[in-house]
N, C-alpha and C. Protein backbone atom coordinates (compact mmCIF):
# COMPACT_ATOMS: atom_id res chain seq x y z
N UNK A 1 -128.84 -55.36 -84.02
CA UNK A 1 -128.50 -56.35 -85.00
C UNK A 1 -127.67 -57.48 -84.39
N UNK A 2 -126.64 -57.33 -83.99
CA UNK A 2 -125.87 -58.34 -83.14
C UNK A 2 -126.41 -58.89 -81.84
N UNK A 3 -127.46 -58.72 -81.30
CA UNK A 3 -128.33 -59.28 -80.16
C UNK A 3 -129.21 -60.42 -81.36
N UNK A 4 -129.86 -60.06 -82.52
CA UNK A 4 -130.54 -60.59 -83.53
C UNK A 4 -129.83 -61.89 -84.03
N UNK A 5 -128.23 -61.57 -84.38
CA UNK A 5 -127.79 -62.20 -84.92
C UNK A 5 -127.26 -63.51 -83.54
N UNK A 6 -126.97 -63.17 -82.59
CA UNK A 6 -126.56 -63.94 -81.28
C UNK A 6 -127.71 -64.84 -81.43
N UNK A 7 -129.19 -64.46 -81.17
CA UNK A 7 -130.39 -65.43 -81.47
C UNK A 7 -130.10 -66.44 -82.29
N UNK A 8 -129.77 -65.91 -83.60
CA UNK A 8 -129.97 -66.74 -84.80
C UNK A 8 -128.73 -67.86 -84.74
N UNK A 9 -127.82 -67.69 -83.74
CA UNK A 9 -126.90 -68.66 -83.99
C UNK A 9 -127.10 -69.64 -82.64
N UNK A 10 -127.60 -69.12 -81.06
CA UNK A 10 -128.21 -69.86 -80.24
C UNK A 10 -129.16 -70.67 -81.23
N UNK A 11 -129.90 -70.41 -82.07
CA UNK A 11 -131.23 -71.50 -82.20
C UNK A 11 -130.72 -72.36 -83.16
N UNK A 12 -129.60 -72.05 -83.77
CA UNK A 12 -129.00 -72.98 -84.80
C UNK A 12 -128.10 -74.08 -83.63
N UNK A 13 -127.52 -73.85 -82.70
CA UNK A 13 -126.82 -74.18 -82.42
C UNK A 13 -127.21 -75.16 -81.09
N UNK A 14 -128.50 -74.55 -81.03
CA UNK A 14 -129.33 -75.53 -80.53
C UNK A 14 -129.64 -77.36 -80.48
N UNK A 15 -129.73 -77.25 -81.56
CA UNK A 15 -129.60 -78.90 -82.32
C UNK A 15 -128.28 -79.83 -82.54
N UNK A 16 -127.24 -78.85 -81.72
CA UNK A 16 -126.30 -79.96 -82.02
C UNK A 16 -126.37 -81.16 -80.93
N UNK A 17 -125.35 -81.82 -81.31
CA UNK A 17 -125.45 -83.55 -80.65
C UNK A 17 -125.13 -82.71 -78.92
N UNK A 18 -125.08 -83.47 -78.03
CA UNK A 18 -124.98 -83.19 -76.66
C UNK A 18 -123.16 -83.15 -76.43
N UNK A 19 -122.57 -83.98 -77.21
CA UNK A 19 -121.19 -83.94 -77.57
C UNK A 19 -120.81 -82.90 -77.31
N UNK A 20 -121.36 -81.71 -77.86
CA UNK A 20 -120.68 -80.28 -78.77
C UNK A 20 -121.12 -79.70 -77.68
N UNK A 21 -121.72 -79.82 -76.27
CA UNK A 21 -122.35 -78.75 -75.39
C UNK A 21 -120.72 -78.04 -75.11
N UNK A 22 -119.97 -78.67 -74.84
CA UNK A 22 -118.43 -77.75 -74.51
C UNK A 22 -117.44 -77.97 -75.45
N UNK A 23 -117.96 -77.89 -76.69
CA UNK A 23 -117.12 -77.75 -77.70
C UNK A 23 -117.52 -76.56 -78.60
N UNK A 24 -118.00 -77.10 -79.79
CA UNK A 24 -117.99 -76.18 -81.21
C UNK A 24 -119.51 -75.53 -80.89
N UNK A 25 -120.63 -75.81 -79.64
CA UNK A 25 -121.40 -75.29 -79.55
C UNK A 25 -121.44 -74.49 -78.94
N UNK A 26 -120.54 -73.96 -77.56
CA UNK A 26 -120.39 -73.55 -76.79
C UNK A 26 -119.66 -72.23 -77.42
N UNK A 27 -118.32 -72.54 -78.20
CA UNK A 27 -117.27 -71.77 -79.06
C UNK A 27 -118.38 -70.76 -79.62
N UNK A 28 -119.14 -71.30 -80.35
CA UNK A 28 -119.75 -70.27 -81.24
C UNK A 28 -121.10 -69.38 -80.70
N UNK A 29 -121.57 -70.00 -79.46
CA UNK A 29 -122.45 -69.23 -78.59
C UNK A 29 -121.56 -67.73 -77.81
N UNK A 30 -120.59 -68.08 -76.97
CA UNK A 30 -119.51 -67.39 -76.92
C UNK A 30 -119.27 -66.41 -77.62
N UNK A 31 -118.82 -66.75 -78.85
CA UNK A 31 -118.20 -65.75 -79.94
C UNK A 31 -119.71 -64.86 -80.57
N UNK A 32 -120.53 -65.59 -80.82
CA UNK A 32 -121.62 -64.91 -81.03
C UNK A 32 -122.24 -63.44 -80.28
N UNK A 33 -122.39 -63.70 -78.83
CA UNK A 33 -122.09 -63.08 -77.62
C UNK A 33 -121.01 -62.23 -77.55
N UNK A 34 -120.09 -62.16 -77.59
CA UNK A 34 -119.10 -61.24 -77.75
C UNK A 34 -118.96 -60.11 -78.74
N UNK A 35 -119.64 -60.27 -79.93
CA UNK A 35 -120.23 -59.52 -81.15
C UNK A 35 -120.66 -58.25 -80.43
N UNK A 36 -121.39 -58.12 -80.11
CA UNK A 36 -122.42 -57.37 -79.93
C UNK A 36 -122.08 -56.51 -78.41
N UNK A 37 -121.39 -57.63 -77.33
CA UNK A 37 -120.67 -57.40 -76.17
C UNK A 37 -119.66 -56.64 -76.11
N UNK A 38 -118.39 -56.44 -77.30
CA UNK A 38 -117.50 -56.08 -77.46
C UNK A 38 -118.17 -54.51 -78.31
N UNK A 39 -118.73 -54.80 -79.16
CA UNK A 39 -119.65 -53.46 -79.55
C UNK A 39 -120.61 -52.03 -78.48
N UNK A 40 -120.59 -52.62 -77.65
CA UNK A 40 -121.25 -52.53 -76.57
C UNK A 40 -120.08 -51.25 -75.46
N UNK A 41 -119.27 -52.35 -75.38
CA UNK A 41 -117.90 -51.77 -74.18
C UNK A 41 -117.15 -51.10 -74.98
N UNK A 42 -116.71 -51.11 -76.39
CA UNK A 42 -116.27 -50.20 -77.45
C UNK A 42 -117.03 -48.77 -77.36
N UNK A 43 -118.17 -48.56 -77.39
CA UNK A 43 -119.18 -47.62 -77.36
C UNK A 43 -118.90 -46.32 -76.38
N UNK A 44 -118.69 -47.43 -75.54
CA UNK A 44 -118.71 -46.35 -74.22
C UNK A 44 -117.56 -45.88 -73.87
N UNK A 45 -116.49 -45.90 -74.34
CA UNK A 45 -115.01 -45.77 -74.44
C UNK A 45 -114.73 -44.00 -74.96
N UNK A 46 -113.97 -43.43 -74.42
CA UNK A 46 -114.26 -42.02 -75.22
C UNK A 46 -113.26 -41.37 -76.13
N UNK A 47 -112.90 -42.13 -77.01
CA UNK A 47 -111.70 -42.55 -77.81
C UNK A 47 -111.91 -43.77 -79.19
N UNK A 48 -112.19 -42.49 -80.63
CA UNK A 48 -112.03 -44.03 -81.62
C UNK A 48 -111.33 -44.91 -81.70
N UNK A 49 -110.15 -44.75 -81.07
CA UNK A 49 -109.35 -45.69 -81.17
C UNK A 49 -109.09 -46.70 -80.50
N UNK A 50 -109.91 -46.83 -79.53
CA UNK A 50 -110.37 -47.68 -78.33
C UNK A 50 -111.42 -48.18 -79.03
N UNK A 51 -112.66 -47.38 -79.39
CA UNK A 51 -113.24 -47.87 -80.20
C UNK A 51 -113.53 -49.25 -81.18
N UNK A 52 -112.56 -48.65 -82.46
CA UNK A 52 -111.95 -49.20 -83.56
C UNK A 52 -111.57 -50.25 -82.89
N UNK A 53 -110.53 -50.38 -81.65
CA UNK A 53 -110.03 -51.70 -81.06
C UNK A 53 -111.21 -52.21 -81.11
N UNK A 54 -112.32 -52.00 -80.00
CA UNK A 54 -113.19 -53.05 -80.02
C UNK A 54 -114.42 -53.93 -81.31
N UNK A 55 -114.48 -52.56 -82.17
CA UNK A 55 -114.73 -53.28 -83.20
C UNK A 55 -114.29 -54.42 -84.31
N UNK A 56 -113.06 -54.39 -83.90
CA UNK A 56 -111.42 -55.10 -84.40
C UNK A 56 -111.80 -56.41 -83.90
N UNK A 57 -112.66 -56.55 -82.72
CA UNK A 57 -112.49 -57.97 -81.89
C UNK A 57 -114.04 -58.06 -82.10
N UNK A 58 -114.56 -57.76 -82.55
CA UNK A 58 -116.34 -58.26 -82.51
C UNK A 58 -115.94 -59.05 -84.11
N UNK A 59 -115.43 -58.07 -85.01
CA UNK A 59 -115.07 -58.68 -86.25
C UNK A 59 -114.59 -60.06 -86.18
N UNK A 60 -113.50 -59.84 -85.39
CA UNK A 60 -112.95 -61.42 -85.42
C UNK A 60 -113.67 -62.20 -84.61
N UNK A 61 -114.71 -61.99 -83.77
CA UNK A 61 -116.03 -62.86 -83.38
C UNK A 61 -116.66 -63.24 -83.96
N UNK A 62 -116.82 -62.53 -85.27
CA UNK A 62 -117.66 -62.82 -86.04
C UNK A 62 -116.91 -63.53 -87.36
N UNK A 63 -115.92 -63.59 -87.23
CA UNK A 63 -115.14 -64.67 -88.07
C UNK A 63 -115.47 -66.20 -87.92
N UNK A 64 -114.89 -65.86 -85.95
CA UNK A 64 -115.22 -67.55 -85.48
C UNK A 64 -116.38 -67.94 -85.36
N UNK A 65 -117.74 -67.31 -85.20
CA UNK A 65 -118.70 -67.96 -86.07
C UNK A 65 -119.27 -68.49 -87.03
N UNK A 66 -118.75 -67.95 -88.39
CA UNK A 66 -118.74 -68.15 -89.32
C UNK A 66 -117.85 -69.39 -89.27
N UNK A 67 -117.31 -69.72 -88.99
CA UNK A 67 -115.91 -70.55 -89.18
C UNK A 67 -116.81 -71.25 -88.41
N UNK A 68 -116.99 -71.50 -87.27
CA UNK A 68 -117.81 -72.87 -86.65
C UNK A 68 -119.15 -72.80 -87.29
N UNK A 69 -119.95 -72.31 -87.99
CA UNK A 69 -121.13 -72.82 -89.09
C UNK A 69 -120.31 -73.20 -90.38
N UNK A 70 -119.37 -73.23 -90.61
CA UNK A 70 -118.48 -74.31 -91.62
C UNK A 70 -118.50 -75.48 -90.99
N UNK A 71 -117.70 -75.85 -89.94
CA UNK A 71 -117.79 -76.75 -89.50
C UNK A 71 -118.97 -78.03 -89.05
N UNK A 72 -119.84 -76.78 -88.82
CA UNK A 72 -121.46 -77.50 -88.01
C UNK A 72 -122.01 -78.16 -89.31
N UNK A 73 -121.91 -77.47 -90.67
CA UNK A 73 -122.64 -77.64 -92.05
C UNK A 73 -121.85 -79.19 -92.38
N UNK A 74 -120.42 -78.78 -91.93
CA UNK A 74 -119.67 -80.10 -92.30
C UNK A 74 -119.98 -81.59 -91.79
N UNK A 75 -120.14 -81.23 -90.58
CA UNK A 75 -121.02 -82.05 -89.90
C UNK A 75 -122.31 -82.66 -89.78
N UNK A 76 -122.78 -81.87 -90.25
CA UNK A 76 -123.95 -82.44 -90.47
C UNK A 76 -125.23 -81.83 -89.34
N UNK A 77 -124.88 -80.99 -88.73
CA UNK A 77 -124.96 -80.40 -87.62
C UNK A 77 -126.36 -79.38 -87.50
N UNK A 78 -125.99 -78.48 -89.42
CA UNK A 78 -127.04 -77.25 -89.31
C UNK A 78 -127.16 -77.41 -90.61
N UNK A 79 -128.39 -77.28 -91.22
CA UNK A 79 -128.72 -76.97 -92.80
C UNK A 79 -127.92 -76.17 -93.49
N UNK A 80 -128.23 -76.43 -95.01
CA UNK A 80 -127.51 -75.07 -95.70
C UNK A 80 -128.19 -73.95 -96.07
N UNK A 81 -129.68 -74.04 -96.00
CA UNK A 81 -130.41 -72.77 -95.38
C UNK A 81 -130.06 -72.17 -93.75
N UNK A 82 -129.71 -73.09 -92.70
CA UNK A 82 -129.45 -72.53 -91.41
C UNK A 82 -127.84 -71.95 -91.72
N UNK A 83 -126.97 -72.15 -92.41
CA UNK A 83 -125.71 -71.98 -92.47
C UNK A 83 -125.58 -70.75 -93.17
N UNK A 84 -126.59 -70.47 -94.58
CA UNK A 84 -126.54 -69.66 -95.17
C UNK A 84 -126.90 -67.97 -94.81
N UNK A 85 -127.88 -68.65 -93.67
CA UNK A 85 -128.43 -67.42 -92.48
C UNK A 85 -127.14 -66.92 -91.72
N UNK A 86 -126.59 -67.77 -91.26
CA UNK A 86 -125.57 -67.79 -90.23
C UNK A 86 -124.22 -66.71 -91.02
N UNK A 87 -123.83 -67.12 -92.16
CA UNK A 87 -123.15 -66.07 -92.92
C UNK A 87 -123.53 -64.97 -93.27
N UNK A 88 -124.64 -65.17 -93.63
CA UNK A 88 -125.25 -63.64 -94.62
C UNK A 88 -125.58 -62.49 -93.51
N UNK A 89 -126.19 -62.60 -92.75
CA UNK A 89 -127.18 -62.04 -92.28
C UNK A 89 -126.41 -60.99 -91.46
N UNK A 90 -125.04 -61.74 -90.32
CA UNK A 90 -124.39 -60.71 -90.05
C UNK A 90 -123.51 -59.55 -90.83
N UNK A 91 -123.51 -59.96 -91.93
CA UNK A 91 -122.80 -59.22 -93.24
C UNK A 91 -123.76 -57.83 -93.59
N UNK A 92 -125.62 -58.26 -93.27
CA UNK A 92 -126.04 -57.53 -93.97
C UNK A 92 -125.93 -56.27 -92.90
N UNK A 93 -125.87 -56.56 -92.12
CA UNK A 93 -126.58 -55.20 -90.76
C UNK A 93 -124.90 -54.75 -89.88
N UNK A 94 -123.71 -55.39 -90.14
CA UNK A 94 -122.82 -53.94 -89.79
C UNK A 94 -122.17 -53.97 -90.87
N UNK A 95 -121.84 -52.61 -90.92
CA UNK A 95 -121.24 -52.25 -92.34
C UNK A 95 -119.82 -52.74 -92.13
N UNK A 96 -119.10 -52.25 -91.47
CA UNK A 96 -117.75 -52.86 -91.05
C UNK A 96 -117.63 -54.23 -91.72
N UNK A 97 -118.68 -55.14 -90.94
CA UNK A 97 -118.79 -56.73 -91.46
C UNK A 97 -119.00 -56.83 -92.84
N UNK A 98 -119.54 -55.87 -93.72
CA UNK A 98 -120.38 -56.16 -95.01
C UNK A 98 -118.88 -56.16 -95.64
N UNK A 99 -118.12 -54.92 -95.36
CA UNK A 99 -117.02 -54.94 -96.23
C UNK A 99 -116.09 -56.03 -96.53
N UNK A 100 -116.25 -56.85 -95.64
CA UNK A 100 -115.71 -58.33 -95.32
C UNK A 100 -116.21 -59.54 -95.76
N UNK A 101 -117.82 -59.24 -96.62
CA UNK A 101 -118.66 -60.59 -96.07
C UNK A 101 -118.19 -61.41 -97.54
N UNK A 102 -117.64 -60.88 -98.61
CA UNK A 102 -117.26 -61.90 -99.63
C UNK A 102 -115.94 -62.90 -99.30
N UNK A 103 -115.35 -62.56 -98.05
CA UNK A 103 -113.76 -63.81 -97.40
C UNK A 103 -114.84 -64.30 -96.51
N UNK A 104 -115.83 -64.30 -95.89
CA UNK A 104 -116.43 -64.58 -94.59
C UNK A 104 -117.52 -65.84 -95.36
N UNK A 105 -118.33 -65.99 -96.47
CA UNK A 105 -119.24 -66.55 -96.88
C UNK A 105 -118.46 -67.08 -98.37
């Protein structure tokens, strides 16, 4: 799901102005990436609580994406069908995230 969702925010994030290559496009490719990355190195850890840490930080990856598809929408940047993807979608597929997704969207 978080490899899925990394896609969906590369192809959104695709279209921004050339401006944003080391800014708010870069930020949210990054953070996107780290989702799934941090899920990943959490996994293999042999300790929930190491764990839990790393799920702690994919979450808040997945904040600052959300938070830069505010921005991009503000801008003018990504649709509000591409924006609406961009919120929902990671909400639907980890549960962790779902419990969150009504402050997140």
């Amino acid at each position: 799901m978080a490899k899925e969702y990394a896609t969906t925010v590369y192809a959104a994030t695709a279209k921004f102005p050339r401006h944003e290559d080391y800014g708010l496009k870069s930020q949210m490719n990054r953070a996107a990436n780290s989702i799934g990355l941090n899920i990943a190195e959490g996994s293999a850890q042999k300790s929930n609580k190491v764990f839990d840490y790393h799920l702690e930080i994919a979450l808040g990856s997945t904040y600052e994406v959300v938070a830069g598809a505010f921005l991009a929408k503000d801008r003018v940047y990504i649709t509000e069908p591409e924006h609406n993807k961009i919120c929902t979608s990671i909400a639907s597929g980890l549960p962790r995230v779902s419990m969150h997704s009504e402050i997140l969207c």
